[in-house]
Protein backbone atom coordinates (compact mmCIF):
# COMPACT_ATOMS: atom_id res chain seq x y z
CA UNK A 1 85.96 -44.14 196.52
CA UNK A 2 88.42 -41.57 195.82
CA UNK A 3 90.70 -39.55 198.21
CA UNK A 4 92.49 -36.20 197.80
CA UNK A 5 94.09 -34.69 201.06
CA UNK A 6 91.85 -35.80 203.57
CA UNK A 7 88.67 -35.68 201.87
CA UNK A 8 86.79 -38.44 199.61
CA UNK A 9 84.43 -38.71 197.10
CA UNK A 10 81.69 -41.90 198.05
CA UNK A 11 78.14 -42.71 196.45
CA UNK A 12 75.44 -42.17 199.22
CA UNK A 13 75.20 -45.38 201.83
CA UNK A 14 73.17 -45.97 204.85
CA UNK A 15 75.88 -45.38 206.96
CA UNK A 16 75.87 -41.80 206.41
CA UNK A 17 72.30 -41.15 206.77
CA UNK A 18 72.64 -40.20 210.09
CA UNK A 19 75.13 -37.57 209.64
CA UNK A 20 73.22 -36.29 206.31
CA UNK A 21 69.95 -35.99 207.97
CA UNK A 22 71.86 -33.51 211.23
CA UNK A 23 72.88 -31.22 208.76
CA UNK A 24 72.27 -27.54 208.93
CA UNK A 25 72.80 -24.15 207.03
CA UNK A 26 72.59 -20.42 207.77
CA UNK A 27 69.23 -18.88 206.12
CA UNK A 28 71.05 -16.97 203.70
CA UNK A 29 72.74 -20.22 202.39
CA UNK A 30 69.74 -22.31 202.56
CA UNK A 31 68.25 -20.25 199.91
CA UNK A 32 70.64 -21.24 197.19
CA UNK A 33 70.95 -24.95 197.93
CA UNK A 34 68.74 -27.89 199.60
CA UNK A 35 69.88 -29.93 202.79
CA UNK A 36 70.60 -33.58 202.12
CA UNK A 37 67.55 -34.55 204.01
CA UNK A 38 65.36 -32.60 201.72
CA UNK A 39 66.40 -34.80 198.90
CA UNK A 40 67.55 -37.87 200.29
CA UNK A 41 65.22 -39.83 197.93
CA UNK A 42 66.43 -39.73 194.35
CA UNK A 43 65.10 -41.19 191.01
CA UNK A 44 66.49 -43.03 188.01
CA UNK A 45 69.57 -40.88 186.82
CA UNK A 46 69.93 -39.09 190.33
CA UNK A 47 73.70 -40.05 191.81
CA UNK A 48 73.45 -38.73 195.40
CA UNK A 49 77.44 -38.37 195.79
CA UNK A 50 79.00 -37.60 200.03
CA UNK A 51 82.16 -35.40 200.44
CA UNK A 52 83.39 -37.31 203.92
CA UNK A 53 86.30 -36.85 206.01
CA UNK A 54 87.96 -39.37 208.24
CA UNK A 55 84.65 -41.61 207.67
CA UNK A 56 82.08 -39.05 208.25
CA UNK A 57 79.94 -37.00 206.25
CA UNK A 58 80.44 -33.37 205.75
CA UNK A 59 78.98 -32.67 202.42
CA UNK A 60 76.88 -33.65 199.62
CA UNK A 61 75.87 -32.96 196.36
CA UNK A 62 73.81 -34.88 193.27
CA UNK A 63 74.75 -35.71 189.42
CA UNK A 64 72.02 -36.28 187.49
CA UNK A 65 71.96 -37.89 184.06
CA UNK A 66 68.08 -37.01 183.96
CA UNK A 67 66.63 -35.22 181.12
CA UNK A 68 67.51 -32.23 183.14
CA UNK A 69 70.83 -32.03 181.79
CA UNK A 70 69.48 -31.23 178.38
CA UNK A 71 67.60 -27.52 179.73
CA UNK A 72 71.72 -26.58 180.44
CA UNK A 73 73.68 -28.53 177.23
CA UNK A 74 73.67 -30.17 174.14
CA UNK A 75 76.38 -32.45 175.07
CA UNK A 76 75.19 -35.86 175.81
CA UNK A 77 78.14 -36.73 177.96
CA UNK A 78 77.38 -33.74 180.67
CA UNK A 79 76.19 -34.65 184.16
CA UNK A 80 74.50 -31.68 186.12
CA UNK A 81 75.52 -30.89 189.92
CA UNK A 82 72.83 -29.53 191.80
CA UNK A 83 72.58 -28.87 195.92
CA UNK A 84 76.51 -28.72 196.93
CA UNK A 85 75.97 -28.19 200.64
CA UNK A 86 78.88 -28.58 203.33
CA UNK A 87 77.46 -28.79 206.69
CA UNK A 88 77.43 -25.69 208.57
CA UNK A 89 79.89 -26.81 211.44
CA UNK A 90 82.50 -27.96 208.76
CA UNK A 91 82.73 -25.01 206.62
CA UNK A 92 85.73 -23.15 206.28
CA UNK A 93 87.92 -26.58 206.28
CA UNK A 94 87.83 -26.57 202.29
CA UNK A 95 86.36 -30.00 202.21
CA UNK A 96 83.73 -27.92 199.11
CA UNK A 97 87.42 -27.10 197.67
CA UNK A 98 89.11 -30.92 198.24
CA UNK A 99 85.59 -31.91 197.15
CA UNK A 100 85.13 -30.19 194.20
CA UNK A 101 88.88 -30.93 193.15
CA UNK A 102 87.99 -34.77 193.35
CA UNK A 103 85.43 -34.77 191.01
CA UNK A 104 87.42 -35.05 187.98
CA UNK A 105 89.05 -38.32 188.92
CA UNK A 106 85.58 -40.05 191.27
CA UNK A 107 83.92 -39.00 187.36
CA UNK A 108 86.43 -41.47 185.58
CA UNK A 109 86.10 -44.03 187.54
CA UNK A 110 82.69 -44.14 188.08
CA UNK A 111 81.00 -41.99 185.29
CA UNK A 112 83.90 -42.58 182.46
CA UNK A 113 81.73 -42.01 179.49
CA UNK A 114 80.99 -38.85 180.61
CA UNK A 115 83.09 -35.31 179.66
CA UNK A 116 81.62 -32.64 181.18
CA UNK A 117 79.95 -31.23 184.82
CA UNK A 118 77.75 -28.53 184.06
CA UNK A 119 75.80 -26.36 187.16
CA UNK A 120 74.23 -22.63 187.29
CA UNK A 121 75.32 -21.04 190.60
CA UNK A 122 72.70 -17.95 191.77
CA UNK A 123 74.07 -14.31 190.91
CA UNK A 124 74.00 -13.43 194.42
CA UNK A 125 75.84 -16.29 195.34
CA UNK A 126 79.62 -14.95 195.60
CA UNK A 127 81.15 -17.39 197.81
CA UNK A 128 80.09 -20.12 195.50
CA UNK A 129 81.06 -18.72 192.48
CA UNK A 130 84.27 -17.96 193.74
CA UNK A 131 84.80 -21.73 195.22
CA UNK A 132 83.75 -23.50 191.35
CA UNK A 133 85.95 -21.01 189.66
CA UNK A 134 89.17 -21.97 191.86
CA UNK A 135 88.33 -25.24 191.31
CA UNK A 136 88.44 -25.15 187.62
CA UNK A 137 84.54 -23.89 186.57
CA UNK A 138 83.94 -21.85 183.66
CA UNK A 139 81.29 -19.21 183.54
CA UNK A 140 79.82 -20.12 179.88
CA UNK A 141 78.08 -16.90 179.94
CA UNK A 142 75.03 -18.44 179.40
CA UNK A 143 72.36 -17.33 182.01
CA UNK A 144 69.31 -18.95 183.60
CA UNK A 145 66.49 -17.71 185.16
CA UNK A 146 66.10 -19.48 188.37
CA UNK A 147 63.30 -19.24 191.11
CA UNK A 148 65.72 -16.74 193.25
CA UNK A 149 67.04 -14.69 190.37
CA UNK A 150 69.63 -14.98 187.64
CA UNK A 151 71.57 -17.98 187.46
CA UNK A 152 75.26 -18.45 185.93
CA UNK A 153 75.61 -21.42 183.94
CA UNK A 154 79.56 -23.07 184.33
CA UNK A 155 81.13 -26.14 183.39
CA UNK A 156 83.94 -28.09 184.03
CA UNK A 157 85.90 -30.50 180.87
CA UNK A 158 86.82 -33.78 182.28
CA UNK A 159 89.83 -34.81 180.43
């Protein structure tokens, strides 16, 4: 567990299924991302990872270690983020921001032989673009084609 501000960084429990399951996004976020629910169940080198505040859940987002990583880089010691969603009702509290800024240290402690956090972010998708890019995301200029149009591949050193 790891705590910046007011927000921490926990591996999924039971205890938060509840509040992952109640979450909900506006249709024109929904199309970039998944809601928890949607992929609650993970396999072998899925991490599902909560962003919580005072005990309760307000966001989410995987790591993967799955083979996946390799279709974005060639270093072995990258984890991919997919699906960052922050529930609707606690957007605009930057617990995505205090989230995001955690990473860094939850991914010593927990994932230390790894470097690197690698995503793509959607074209389209400003606000999120904007959010990894204050947090310290790089736009490799590498781009992707995704099922909703371009994507932006960015990373993130861990050092």
């Amino acid at each position: 567990m790891n705590k910046i501000s007011s927000v921490q960084l926990e591996h999924f429990d039971e205890k938060f299924l509840n509040d992952l399951e109640n979450f909900d996004l506006p249709l024109e976020q929904i199309q970039f991302s998944a809601l928890p629910k949607e992929i609650i169940n993970t396999t072998d080198g899925q991490y599902r990872i909560v962003i919580t505040h005072q005990e309760q859940a307000v966001g989410f987002f995987l790591l993967h270690t799955t083979k996946r990583v390799k279709d974005y880089s060639n270093n072995p010691n990258a984890l991919l983020l997919t699906a960052l969603t922050v529930d609707h009702k606690h957007q605009g509290m930057g617990f995505a921001k205090e989230g995001m800024l955690a990473l860094p240290h939850f991914m010593k402690e927990f994932f230390p032989s790894y470097n690197e956090v690698i995503l793509v972010v959607n074209e389209k998708n400003i606000p999120a673009q904007h959010l990894y890019k204050k947090v310290g995301f790089v736009d490799t200029g590498i781009r992707k084609t995704g099922r909703i149009g371009e994507q932006i591949l960015m990373n993130l050193l861990i050092k």
